[in-house]
Protein backbone atom coordinates (compact mmCIF):
# COMPACT_ATOMS: atom_id res chain seq x y z
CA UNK A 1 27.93 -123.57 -77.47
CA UNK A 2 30.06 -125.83 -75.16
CA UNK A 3 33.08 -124.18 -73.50
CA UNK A 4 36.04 -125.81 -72.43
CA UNK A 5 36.80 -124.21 -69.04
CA UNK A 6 39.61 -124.28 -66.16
CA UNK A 7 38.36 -123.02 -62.78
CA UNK A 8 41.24 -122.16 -60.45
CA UNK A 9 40.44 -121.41 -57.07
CA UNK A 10 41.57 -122.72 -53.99
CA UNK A 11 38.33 -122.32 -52.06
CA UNK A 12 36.87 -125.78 -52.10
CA UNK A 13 33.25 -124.34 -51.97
CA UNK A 14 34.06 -121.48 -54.19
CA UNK A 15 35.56 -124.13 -57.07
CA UNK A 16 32.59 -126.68 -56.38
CA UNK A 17 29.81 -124.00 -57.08
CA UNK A 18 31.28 -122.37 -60.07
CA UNK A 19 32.04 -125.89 -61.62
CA UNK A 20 28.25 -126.96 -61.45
CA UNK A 21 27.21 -123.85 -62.56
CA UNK A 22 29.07 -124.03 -65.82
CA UNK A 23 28.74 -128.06 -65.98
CA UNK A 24 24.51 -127.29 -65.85
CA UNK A 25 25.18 -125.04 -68.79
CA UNK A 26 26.62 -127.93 -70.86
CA UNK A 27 30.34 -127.09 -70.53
CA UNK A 28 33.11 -129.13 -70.18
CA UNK A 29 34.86 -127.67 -66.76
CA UNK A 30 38.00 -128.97 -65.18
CA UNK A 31 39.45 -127.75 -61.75
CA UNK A 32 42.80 -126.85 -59.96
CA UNK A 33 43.04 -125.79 -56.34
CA UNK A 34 46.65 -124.27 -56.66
CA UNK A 35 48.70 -122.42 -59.12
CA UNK A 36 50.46 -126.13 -59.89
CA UNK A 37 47.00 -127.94 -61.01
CA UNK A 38 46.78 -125.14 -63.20
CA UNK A 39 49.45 -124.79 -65.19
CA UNK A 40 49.90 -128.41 -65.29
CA UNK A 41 45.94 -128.84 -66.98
CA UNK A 42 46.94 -125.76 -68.99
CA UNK A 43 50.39 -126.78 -70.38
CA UNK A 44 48.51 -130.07 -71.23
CA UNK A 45 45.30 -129.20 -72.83
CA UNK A 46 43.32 -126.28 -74.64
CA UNK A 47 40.97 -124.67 -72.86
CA UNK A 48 38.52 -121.69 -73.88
CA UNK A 49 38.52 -120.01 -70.77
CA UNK A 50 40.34 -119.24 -67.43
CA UNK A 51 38.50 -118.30 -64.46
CA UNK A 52 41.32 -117.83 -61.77
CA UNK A 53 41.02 -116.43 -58.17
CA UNK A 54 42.64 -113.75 -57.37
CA UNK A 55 43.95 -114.71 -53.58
CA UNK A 56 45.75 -117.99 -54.81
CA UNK A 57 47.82 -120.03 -51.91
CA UNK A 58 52.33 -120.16 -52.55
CA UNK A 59 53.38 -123.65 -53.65
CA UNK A 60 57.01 -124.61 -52.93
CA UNK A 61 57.43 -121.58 -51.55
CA UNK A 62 56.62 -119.64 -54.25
CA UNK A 63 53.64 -117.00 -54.64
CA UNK A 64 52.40 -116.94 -57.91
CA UNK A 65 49.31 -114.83 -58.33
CA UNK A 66 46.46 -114.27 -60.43
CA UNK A 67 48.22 -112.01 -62.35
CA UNK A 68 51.38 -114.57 -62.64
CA UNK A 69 48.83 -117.52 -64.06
CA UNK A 70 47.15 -115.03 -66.32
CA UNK A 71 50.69 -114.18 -68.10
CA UNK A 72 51.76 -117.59 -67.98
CA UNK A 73 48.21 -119.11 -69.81
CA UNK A 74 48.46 -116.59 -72.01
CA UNK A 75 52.16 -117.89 -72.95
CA UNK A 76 50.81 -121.56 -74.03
CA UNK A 77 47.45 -119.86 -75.21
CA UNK A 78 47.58 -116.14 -76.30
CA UNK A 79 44.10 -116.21 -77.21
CA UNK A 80 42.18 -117.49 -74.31
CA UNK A 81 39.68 -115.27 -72.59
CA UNK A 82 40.97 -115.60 -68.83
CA UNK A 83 38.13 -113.95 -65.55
CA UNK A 84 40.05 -113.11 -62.39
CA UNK A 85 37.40 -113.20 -59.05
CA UNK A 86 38.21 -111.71 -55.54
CA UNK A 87 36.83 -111.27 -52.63
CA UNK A 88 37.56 -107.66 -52.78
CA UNK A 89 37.68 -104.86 -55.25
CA UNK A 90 40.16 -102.34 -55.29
CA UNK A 91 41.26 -99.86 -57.73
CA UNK A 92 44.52 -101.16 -58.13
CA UNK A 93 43.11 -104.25 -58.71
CA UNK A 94 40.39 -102.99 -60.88
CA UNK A 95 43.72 -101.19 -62.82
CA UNK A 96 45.66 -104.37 -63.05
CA UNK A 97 42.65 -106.24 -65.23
CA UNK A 98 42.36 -103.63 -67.28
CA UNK A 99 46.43 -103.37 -67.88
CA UNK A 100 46.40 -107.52 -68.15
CA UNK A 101 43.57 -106.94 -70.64
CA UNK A 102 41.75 -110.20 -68.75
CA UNK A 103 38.19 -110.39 -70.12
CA UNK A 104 36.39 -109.81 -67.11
CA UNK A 105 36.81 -109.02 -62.78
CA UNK A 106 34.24 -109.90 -60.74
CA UNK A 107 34.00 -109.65 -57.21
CA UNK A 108 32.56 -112.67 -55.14
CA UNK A 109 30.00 -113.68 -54.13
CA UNK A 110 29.55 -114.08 -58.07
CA UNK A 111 25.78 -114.60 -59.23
CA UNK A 112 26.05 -117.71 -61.28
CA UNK A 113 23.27 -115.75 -63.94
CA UNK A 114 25.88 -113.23 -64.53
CA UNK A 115 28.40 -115.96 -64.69
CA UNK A 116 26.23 -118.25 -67.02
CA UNK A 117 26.10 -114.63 -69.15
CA UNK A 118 29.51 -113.52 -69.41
CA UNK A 119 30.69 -117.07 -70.63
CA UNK A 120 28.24 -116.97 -73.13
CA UNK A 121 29.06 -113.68 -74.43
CA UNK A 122 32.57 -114.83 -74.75
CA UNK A 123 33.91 -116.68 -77.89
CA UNK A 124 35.58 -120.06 -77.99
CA UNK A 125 38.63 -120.84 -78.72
CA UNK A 126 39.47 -121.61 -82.54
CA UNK A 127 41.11 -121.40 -85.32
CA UNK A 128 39.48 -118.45 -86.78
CA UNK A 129 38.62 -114.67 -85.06
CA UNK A 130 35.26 -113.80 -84.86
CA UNK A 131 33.80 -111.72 -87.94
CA UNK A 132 33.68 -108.68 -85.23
CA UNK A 133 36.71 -106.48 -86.53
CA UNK A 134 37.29 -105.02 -82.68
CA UNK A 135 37.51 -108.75 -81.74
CA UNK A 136 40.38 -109.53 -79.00
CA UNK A 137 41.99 -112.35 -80.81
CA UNK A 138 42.53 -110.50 -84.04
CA UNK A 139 44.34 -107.86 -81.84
CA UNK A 140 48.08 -108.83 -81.72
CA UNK A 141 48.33 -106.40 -79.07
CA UNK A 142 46.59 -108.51 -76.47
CA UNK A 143 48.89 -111.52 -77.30
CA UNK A 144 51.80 -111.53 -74.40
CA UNK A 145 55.15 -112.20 -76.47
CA UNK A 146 58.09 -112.85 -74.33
CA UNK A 147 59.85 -110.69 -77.00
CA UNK A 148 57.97 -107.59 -75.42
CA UNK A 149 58.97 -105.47 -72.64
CA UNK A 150 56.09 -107.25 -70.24
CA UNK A 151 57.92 -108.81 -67.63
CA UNK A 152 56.53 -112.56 -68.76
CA UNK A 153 60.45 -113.46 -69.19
CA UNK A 154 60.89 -114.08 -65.71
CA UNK A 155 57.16 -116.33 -65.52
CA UNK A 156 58.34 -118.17 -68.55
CA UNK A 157 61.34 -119.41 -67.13
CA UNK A 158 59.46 -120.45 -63.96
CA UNK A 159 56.52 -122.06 -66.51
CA UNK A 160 59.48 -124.22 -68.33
CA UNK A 161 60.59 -125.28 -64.29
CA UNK A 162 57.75 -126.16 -63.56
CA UNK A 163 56.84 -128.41 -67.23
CA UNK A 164 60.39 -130.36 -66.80
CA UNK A 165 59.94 -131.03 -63.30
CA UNK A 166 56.21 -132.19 -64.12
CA UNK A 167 57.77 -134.40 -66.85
CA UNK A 168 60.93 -135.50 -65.54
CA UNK A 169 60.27 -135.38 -61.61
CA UNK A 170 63.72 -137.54 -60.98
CA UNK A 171 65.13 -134.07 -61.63
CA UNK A 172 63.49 -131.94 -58.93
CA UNK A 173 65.90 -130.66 -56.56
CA UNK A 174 66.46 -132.53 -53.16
CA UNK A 175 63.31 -131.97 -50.61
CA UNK A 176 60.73 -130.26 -53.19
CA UNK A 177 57.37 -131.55 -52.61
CA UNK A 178 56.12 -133.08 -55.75
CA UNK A 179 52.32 -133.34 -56.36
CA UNK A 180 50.34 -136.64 -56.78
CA UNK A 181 47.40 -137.18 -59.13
CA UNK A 182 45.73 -138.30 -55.43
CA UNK A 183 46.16 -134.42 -55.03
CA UNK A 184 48.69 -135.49 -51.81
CA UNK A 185 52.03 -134.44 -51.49
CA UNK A 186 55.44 -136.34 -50.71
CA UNK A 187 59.33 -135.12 -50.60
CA UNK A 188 61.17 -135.29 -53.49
CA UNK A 189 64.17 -137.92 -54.14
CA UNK A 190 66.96 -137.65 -51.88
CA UNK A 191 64.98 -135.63 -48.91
């Protein structure tokens, strides 16, 4: 069943081989080599899965993590089934998934057959939960509500920053670097 995927990962290499892996499968894959790409693909489209690296470069400054882009799909897409990779596995780490409830961590290098497997074993997107009755998505408590005491407030605000400043990007404050669909960068107005 074809997947609509977003692979995050700023690794040029990294993003390359995971994208063909998935595209030989027959899914649809997109890419983003920084936390911006991302949230601007995931703000504008649906997507089925997330696989985001954990070790993510700052953009205007600002570190946003894994973790951060995991809250902040979940925000425009509560159900989607989001893998973090890393080039290292730690127990806190390991402890952070778990807490995130991200479907699964895997440590590179990742074996594209387990890859090819885990995306297979997880569901699409849709309108419907799958007739399991321990299924995710018909778990409210995996949905990330801002109303909740999960620190997303603070990563919504910066999500809405970053969507005006996408749409209206006359409005960025003087000397932010705005992004190009050439994937090059230039000041913004009045620098």
């Amino acid at each position: 069943m074809e997947k609509r995927i977003l692979i995050v990962d700023d690794d040029l290499h990294s993003r390359e081989g995971l994208r063909d892996t998935l595209l030989g499968e027959g899914h649809r894959v997109e890419t983003s080599a920084d936390s911006w790409q991302a949230i601007r693909k995931i703000k504008e489209g649906v997507f089925d899965i997330a696989i985001i690296d954990l070790d993510l470069p700052a953009f205007h400054g600002v570190v946003v993590t894994a973790w951060d882009l995991a809250r902040i799909f979940r925000a425009y897409h509560p159900a989607i089934s989001i893998i973090v990779v890393s080039a290292e596995e730690e127990r806190t780490v390991r402890a952070q998934a778990e807490q995130l409830r991200v479907s699964e961590f895997l440590v590179k290098p990742i074996s594209p057959s387990k890859l090819k497997a885990i995306v297979r074993t997880l569901n699409p997107l849709s309108g419907e939960c799958p007739a399991s009755p321990d299924s995710r998505c018909g778990d409210n408590s995996s949905r990330i509500s801002p109303r909740r005491n999960t620190g997303l407030s603070p990563l919504v605000g910066l999500a809405r920053i970053i969507h005006e400043s996408l749409r209206h990007p006359h409005r960025v404050p003087p000397g932010c670097p705005l992004p190009h669909p050439e994937g090059t960068w230039e000041r913004g107005p009045n620098s």
